[in-house]
C-alpha atoms as a PDB file:
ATOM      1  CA  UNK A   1      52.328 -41.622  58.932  1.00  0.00           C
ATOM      2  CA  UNK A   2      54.666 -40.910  61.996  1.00  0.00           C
ATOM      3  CA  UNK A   3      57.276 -42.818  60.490  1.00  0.00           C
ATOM      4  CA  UNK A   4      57.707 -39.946  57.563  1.00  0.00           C
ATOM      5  CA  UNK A   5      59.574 -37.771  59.922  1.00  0.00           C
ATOM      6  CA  UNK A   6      61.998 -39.652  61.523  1.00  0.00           C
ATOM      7  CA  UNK A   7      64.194 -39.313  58.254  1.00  0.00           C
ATOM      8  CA  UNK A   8      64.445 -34.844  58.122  1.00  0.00           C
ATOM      9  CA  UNK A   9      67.513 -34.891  55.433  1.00  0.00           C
ATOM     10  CA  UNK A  10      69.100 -37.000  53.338  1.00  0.00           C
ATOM     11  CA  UNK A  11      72.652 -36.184  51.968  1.00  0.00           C
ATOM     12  CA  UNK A  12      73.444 -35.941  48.584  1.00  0.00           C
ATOM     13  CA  UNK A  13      76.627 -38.155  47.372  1.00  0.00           C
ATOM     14  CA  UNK A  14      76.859 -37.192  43.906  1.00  0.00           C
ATOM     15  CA  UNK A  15      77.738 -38.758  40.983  1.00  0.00           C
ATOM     16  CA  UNK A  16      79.508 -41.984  41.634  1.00  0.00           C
ATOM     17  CA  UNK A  17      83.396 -42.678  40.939  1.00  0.00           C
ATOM     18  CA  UNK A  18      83.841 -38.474  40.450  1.00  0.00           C
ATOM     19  CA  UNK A  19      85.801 -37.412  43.821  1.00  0.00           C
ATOM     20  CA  UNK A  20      88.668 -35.075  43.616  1.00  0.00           C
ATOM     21  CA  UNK A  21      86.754 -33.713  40.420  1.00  0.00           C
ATOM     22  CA  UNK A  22      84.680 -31.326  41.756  1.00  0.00           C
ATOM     23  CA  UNK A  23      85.865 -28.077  40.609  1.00  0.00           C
ATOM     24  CA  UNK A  24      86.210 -29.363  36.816  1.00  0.00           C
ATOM     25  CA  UNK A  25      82.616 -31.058  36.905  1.00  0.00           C
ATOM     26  CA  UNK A  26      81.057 -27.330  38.786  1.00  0.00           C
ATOM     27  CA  UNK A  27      82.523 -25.357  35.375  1.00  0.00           C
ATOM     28  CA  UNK A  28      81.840 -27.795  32.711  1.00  0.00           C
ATOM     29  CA  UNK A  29      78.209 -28.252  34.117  1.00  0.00           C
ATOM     30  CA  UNK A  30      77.534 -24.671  34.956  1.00  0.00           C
ATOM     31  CA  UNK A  31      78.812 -23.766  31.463  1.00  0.00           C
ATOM     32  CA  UNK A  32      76.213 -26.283  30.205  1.00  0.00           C
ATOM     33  CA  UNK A  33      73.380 -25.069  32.921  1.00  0.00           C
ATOM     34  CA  UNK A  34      74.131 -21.180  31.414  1.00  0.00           C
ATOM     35  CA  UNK A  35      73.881 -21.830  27.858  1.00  0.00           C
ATOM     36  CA  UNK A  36      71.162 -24.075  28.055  1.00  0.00           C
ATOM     37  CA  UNK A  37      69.051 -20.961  29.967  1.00  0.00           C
ATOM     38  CA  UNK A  38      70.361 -18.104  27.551  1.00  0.00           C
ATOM     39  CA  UNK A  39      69.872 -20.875  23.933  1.00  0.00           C
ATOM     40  CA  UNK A  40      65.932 -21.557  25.770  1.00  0.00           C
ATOM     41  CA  UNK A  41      65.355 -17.952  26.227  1.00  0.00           C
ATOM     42  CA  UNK A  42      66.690 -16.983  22.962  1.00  0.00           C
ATOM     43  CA  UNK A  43      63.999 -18.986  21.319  1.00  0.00           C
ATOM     44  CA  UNK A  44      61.541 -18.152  23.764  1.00  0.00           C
ATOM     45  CA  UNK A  45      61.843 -14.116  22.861  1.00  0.00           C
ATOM     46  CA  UNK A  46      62.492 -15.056  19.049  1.00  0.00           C
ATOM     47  CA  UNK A  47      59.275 -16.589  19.120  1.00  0.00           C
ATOM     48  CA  UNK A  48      57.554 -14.014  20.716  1.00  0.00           C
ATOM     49  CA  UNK A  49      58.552 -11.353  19.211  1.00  0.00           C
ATOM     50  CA  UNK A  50      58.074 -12.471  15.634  1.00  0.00           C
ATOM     51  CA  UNK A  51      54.272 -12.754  14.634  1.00  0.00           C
ATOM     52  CA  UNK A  52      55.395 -15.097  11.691  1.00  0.00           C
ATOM     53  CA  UNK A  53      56.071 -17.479  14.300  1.00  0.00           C
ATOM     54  CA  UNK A  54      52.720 -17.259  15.947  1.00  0.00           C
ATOM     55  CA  UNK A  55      51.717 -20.504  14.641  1.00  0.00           C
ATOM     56  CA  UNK A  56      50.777 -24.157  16.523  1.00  0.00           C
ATOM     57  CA  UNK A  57      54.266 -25.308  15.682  1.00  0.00           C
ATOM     58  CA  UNK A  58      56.074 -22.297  17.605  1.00  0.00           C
ATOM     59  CA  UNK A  59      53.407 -22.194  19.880  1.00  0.00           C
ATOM     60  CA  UNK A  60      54.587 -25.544  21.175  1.00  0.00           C
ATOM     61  CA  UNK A  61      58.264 -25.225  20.694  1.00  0.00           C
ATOM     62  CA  UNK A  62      58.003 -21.857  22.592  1.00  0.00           C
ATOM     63  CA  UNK A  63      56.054 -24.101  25.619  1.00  0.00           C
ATOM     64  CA  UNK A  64      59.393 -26.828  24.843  1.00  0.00           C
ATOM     65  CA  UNK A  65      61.799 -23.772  25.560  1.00  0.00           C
ATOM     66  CA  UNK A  66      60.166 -22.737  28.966  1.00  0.00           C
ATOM     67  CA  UNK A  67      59.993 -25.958  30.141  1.00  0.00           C
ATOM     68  CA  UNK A  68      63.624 -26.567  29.187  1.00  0.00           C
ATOM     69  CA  UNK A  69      64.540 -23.808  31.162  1.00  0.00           C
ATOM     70  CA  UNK A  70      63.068 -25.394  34.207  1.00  0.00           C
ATOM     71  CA  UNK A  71      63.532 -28.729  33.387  1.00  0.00           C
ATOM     72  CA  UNK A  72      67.635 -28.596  34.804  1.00  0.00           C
ATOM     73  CA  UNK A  73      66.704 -26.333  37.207  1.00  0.00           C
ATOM     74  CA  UNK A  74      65.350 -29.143  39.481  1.00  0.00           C
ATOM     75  CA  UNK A  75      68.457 -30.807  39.776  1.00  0.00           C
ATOM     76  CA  UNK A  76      71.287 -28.192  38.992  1.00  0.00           C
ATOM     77  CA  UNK A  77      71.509 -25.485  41.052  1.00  0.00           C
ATOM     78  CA  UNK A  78      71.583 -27.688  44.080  1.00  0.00           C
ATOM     79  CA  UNK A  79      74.411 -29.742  42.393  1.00  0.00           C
ATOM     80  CA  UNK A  80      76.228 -26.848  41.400  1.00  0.00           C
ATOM     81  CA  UNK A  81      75.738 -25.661  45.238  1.00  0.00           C
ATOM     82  CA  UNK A  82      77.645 -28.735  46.908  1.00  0.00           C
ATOM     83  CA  UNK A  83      80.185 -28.915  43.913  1.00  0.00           C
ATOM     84  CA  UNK A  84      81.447 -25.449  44.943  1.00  0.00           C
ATOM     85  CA  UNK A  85      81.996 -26.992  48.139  1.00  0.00           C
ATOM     86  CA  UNK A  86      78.595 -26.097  50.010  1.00  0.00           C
ATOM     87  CA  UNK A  87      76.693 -28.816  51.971  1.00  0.00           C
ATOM     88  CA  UNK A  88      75.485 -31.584  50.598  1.00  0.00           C
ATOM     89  CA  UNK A  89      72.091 -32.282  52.601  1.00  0.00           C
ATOM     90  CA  UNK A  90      68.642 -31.570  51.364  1.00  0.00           C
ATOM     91  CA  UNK A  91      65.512 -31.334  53.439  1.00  0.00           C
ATOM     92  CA  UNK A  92      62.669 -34.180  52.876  1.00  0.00           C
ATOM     93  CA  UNK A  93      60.277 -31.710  51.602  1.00  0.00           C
ATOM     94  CA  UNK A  94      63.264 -30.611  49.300  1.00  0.00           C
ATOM     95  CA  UNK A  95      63.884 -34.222  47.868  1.00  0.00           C
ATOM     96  CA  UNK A  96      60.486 -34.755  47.789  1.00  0.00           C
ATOM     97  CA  UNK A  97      59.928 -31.637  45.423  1.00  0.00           C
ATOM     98  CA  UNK A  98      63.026 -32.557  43.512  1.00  0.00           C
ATOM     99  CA  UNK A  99      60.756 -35.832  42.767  1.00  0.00           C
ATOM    100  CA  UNK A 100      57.887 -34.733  42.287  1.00  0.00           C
ATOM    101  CA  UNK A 101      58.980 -31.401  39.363  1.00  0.00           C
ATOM    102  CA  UNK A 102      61.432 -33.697  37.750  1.00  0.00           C
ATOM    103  CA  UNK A 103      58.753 -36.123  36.844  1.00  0.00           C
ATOM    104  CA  UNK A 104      56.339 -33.595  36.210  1.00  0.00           C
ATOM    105  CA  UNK A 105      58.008 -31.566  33.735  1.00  0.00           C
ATOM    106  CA  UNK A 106      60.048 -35.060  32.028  1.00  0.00           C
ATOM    107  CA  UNK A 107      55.942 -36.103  31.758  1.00  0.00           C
ATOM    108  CA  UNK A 108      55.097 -33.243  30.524  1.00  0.00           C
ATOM    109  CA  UNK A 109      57.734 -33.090  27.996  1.00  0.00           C
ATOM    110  CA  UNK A 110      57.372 -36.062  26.893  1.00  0.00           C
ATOM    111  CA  UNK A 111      53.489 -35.682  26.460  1.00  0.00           C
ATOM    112  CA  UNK A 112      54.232 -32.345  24.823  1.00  0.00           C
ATOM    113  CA  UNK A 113      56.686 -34.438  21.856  1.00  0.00           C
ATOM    114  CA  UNK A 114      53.558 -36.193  21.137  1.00  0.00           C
ATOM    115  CA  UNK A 115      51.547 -33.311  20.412  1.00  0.00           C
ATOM    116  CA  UNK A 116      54.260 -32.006  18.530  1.00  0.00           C
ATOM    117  CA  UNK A 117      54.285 -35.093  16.319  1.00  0.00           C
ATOM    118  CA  UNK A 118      50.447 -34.579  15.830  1.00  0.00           C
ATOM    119  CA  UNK A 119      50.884 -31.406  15.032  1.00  0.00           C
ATOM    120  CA  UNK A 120      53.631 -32.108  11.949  1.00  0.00           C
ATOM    121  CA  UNK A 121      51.044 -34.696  11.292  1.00  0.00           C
ATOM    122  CA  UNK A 122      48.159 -32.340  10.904  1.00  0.00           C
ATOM    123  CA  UNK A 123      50.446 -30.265   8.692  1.00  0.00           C
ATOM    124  CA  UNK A 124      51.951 -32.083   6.447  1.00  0.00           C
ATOM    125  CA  UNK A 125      48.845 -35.152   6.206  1.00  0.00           C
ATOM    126  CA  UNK A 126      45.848 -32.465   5.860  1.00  0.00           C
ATOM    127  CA  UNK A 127      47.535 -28.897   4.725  1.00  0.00           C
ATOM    128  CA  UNK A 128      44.124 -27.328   3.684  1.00  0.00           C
ATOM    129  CA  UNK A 129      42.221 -28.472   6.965  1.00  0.00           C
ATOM    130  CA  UNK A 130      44.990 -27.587   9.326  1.00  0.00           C
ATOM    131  CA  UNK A 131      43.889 -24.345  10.758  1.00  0.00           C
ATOM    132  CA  UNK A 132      40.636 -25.575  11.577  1.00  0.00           C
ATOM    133  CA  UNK A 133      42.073 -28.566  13.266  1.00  0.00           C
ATOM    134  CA  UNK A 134      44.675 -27.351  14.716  1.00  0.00           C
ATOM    135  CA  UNK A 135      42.348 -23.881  16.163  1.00  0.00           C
ATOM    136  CA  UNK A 136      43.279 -21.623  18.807  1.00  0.00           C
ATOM    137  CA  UNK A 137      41.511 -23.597  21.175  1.00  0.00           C
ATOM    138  CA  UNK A 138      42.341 -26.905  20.097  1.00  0.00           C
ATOM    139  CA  UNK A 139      46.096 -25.640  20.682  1.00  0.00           C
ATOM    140  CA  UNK A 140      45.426 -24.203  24.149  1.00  0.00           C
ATOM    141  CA  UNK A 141      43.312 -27.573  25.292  1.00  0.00           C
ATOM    142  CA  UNK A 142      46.369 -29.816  23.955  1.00  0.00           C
ATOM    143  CA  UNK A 143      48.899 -27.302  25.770  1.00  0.00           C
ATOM    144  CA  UNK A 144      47.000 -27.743  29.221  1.00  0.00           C
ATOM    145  CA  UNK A 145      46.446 -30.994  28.687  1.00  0.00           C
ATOM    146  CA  UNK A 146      49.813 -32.362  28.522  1.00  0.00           C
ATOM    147  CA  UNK A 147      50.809 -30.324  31.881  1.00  0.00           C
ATOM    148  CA  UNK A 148      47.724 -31.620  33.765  1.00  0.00           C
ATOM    149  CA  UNK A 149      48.622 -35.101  32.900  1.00  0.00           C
ATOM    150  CA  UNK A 150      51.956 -35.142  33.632  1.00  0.00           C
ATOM    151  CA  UNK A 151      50.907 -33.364  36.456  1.00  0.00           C
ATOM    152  CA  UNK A 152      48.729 -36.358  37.921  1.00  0.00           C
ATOM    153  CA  UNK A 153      52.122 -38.908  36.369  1.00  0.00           C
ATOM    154  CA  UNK A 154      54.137 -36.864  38.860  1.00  0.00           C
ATOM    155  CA  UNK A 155      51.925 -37.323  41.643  1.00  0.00           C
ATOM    156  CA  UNK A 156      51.458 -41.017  41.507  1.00  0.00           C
ATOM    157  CA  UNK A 157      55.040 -41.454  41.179  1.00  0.00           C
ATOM    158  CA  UNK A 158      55.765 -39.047  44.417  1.00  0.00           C
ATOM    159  CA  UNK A 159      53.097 -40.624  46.202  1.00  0.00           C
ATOM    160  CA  UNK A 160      54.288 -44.214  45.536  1.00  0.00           C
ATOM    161  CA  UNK A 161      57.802 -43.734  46.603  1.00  0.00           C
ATOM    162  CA  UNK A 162      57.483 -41.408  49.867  1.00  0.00           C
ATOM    163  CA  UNK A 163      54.761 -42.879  51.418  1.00  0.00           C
ATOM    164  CA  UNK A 164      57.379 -45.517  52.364  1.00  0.00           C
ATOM    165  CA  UNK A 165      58.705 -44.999  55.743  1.00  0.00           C
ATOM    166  CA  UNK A 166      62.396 -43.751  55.467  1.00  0.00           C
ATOM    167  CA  UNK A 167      63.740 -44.430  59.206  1.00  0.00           C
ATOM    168  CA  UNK A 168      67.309 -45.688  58.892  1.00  0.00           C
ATOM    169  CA  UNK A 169      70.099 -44.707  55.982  1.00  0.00           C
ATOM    170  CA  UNK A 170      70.118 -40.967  54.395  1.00  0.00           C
ATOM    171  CA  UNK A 171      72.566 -41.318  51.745  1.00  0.00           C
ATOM    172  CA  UNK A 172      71.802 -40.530  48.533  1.00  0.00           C
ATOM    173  CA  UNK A 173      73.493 -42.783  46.326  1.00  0.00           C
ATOM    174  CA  UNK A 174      72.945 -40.238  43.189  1.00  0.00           C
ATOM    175  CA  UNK A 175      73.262 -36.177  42.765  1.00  0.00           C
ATOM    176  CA  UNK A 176      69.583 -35.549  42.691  1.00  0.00           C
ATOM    177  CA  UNK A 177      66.523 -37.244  44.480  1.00  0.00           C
ATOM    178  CA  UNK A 178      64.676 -39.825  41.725  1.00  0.00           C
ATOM    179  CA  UNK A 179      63.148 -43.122  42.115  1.00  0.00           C
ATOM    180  CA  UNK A 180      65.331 -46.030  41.846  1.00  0.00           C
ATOM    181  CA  UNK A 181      67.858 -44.522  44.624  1.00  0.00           C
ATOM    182  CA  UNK A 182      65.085 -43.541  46.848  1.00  0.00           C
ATOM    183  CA  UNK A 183      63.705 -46.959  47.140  1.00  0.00           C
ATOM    184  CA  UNK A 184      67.045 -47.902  48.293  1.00  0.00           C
ATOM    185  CA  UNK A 185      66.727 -46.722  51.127  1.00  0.00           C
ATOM    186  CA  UNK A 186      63.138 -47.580  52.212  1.00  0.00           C
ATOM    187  CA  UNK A 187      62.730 -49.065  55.326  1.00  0.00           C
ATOM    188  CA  UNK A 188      60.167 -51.458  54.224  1.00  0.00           C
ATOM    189  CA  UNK A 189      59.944 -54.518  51.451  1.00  0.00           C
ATOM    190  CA  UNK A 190      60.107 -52.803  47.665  1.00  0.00           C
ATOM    191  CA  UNK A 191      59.621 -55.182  45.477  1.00  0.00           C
ATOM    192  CA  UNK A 192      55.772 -54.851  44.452  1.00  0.00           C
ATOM    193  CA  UNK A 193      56.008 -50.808  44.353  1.00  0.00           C
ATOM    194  CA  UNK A 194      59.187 -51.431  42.122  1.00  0.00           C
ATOM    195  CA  UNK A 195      57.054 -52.876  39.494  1.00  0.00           C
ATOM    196  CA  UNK A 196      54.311 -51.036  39.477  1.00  0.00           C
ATOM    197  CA  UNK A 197      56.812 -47.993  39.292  1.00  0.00           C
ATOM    198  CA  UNK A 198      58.627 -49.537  36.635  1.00  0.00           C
ATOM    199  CA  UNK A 199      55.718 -50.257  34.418  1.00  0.00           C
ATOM    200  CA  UNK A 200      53.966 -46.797  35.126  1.00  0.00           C
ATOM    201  CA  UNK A 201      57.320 -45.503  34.059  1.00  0.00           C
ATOM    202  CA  UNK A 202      58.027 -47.612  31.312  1.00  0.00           C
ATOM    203  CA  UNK A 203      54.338 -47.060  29.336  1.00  0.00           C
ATOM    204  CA  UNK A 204      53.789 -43.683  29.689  1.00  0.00           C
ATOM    205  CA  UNK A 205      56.894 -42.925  27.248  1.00  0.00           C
ATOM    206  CA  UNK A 206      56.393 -46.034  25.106  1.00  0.00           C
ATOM    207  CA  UNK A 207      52.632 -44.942  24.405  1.00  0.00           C
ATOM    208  CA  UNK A 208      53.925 -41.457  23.604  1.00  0.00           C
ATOM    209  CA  UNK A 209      56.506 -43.268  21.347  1.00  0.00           C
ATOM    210  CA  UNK A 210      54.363 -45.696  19.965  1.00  0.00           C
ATOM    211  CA  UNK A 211      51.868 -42.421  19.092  1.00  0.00           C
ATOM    212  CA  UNK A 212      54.491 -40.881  17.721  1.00  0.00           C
ATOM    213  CA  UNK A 213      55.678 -43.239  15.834  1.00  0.00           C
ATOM    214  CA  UNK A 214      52.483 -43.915  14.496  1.00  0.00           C
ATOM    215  CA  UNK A 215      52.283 -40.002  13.477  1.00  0.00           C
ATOM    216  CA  UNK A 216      56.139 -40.001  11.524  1.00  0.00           C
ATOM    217  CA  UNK A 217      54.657 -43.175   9.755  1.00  0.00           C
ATOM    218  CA  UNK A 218      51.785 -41.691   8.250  1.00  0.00           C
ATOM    219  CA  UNK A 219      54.245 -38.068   7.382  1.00  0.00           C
ATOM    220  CA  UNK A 220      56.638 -40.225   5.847  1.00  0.00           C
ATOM    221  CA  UNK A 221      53.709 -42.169   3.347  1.00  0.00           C
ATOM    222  CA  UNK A 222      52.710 -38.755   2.746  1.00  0.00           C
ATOM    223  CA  UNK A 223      56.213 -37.057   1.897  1.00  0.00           C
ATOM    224  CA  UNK A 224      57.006 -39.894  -0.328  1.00  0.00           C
ATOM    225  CA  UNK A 225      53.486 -38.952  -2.508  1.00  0.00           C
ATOM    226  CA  UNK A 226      54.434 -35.217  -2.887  1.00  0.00           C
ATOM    227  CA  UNK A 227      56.297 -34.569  -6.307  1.00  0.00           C
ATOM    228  CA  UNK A 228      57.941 -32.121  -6.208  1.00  0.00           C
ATOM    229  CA  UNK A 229      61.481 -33.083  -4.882  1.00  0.00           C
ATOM    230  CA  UNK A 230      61.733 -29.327  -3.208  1.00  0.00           C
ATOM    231  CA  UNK A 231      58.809 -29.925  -1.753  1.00  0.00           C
ATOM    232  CA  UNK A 232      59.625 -33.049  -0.722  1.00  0.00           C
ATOM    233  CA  UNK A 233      62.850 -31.630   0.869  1.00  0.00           C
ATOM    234  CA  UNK A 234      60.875 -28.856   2.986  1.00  0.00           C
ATOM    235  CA  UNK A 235      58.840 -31.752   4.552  1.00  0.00           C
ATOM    236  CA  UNK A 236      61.662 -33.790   5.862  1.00  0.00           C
ATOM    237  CA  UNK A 237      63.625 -30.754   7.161  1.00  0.00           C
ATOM    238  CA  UNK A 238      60.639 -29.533   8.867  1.00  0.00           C
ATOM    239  CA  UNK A 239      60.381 -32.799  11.005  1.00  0.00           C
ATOM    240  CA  UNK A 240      63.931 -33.637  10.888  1.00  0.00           C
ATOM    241  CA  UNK A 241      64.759 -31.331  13.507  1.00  0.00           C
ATOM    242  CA  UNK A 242      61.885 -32.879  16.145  1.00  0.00           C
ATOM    243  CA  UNK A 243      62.772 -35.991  15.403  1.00  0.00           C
ATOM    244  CA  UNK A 244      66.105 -35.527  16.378  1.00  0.00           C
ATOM    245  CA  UNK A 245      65.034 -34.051  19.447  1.00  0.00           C
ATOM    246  CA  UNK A 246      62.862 -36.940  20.283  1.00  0.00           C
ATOM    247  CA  UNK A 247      65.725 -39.296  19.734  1.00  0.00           C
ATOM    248  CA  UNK A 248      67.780 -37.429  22.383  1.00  0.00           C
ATOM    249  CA  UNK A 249      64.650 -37.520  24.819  1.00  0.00           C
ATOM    250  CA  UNK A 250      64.109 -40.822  24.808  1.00  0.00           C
ATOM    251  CA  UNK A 251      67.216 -42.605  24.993  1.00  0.00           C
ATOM    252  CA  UNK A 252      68.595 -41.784  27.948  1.00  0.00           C
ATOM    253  CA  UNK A 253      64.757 -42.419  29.364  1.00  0.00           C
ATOM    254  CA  UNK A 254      65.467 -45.901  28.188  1.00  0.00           C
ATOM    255  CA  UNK A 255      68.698 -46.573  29.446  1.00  0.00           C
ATOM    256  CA  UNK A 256      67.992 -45.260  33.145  1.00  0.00           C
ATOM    257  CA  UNK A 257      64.025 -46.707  33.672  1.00  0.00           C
ATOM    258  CA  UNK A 258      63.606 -49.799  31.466  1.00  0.00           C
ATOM    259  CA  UNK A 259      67.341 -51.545  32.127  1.00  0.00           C
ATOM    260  CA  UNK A 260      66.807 -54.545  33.916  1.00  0.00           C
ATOM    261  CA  UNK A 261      70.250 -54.008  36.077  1.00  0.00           C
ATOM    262  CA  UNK A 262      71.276 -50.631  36.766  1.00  0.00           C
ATOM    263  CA  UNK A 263      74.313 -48.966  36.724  1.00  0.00           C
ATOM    264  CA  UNK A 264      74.671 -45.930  39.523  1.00  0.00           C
ATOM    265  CA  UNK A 265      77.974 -44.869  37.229  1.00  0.00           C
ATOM    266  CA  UNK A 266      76.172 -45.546  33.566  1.00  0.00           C
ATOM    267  CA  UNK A 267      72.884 -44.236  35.289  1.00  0.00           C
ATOM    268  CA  UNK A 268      73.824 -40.606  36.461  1.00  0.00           C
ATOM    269  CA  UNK A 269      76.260 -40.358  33.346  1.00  0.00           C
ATOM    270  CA  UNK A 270      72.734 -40.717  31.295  1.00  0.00           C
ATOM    271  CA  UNK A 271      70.740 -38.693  33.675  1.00  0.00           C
ATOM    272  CA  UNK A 272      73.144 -35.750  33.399  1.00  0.00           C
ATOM    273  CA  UNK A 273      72.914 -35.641  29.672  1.00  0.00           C
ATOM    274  CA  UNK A 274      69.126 -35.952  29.866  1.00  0.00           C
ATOM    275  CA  UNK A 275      69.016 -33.286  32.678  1.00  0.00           C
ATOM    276  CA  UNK A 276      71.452 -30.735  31.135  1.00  0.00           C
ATOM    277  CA  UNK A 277      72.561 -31.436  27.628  1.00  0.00           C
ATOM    278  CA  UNK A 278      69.378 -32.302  25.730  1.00  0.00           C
ATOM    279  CA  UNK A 279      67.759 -29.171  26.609  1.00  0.00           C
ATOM    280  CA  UNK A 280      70.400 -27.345  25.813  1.00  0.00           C
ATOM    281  CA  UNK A 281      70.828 -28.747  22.049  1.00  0.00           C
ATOM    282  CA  UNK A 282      67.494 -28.328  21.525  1.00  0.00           C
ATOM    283  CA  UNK A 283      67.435 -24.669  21.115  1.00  0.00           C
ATOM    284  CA  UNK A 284      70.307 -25.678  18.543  1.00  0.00           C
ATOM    285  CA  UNK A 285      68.259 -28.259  16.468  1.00  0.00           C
ATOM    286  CA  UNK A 286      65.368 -26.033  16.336  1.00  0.00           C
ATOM    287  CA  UNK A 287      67.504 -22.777  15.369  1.00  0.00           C
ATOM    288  CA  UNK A 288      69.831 -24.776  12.982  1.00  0.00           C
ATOM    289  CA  UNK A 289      67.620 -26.711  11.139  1.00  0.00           C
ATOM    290  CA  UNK A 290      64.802 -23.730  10.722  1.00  0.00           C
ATOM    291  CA  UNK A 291      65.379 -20.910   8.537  1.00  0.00           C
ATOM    292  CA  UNK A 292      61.864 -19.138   9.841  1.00  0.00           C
ATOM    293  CA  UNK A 293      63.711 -19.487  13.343  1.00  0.00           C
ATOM    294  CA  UNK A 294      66.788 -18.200  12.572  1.00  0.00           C
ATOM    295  CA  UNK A 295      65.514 -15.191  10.962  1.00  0.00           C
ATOM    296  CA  UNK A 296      63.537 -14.297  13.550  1.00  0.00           C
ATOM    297  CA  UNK A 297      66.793 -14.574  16.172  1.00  0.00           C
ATOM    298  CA  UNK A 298      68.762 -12.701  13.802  1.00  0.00           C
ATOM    299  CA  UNK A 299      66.429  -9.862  13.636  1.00  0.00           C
ATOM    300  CA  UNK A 300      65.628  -9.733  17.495  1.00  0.00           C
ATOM    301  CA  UNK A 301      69.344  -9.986  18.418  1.00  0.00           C
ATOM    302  CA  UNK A 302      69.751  -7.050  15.911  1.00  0.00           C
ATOM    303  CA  UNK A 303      66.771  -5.252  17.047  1.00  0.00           C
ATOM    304  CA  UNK A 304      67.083  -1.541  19.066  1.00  0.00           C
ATOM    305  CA  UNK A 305      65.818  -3.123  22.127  1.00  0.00           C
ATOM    306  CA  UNK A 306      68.544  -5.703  22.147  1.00  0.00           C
ATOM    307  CA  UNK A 307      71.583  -3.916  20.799  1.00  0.00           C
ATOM    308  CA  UNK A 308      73.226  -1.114  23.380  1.00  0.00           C
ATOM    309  CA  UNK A 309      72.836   1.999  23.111  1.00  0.00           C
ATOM    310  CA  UNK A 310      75.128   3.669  20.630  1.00  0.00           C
ATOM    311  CA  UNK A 311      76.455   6.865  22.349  1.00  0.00           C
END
């Protein structure tokens, strides 16, 4: 284990190919990393605040928003910190956290669009039974369960890649500390713990996919039986807007983890949309696309306790 702290920093290089663009990349992606925390929180308070929206749906799209709001914060603020100029080095407990509450809250998302899909399911499959399936504590056992799994995801991933000894090289290829740069610089032979990292990787989202898909299947039979055409209308735009949101989750998880030849260029370009874009349209899908939503931001933004004081 002695071997862990002979490396004590490693230095962050960035996104590849983008020198002499600091200064344009710190204000377009601290624009991004603000409206992605004030869109989140918007929903978050809408939610709230509205006890129309204290349903299963909302109860997980309010969980979505939080962890949204965290979800960039892993890799941004330290980003944003050496593209102001700042230095670029990070501790090894720092990258090491980086690692290990990146995967944990991508896991965790990605566990929690699965339960969403169930939930729609529920809904739209079994309307009279669904608030007896979908109970109180059926909600709060799903909730916990997809952070304590993605919890244990996160773990085995952290575990697998720093109990390599890191004794030589200390640059960071990339702007944030994640798997396939890590094992880059590994003193030690990588091959075996690359597969094993690239299947664990690769079948935790294509089960959740493959559930999921599984789940849209079975709404879409069922949409196409209702007839009533406004009915029928009201079903797709209710699942329209998470299915767009699952689209933009898991294509960039595709593209970085499951290419057989990465690109570091193509590869952060992906990771930055993932990291700081996605969860900042989602608030935007959700809000758009929802009328019940909407109404409730309308009213809270309009609401004494949000608008100044008049004098």
């Amino acid at each position: 284990m002695r071997n862990r702290s002979v490396v004590t920093q490693f230095i962050l290089l960035g996104i590849p190919n983008t020198e002499g663009l600091e200064t344009m990349l710190f204000v377009l992606f601290l624009s991004f990393y603000i409206f992605t925390l004030m869109g989140n929180l918007l929903i978050l308070l809408a939610i709230i605040s509205s006890s129309r929206l204290h349903t299963p749906m909302y109860f997980f799209l309010c969980k979505l928003s939080i962890f949204d709001i965290f979800f960039p914060s892993v890799s941004s603020p330290k980003m944003l910190f050496y593209l102001s100029g700042n230095s670029r080095a990070i501790s090894y407990a720092g990258c090491v956290s980086q690692l290990f509450f990146y995967h944990f809250l991508g896991c965790t998302e990605c566990f929690l669009y699965t339960v969403m899909a169930y939930d729609r399911f529920v809904a739209i499959c079994y309307p009279l039974r669904y608030s007896i399936i979908m109970s109180h504590r059926v909600c709060a056992i799903l909730a916990t369960g997809t952070s304590f799994f993605g919890c244990i995801q996160a773990t085995f991933l952290t575990t697998l890649t720093f109990q390599l000894p890191y004794c030589g090289p200390n640059e960071v290829d990339y702007y944030f500390c994640d798997i396939p740069v890590m094992l880059k610089l590994a003193c030690a032979d990588t091959s075996a713990l690359e597969m094993v990292g690239f299947i664990s990787v690769g079948l935790m989202p294509l089960s959740c996919f493959l559930l999921i898909l599984t789940s849209y299947s079975c709404i879409v039979c069922s949409i196409l039986q209702i007839r009533s055409a406004e009915g029928r209308r009201r079903a797709f735009s209710t699942c329209s807007a998470h299915l767009t949101a699952i689209l933009l989750f898991y294509m960039p998880v595709v593209l970085i983890y499951l290419r057989p030849t990465p690109s570091p260029w193509l590869d952060a370009t992906v990771q930055v949309l993932n990291n700081l874009v996605t969860p900042m349209l989602n608030p935007l899908i959700y809000s758009l696309r929802n009328k019940e939503v909407k109404s409730s931001l309308w009213k809270f933004l309009h609401s004494p306790a949000f608008l100044p004081e008049q004098l």
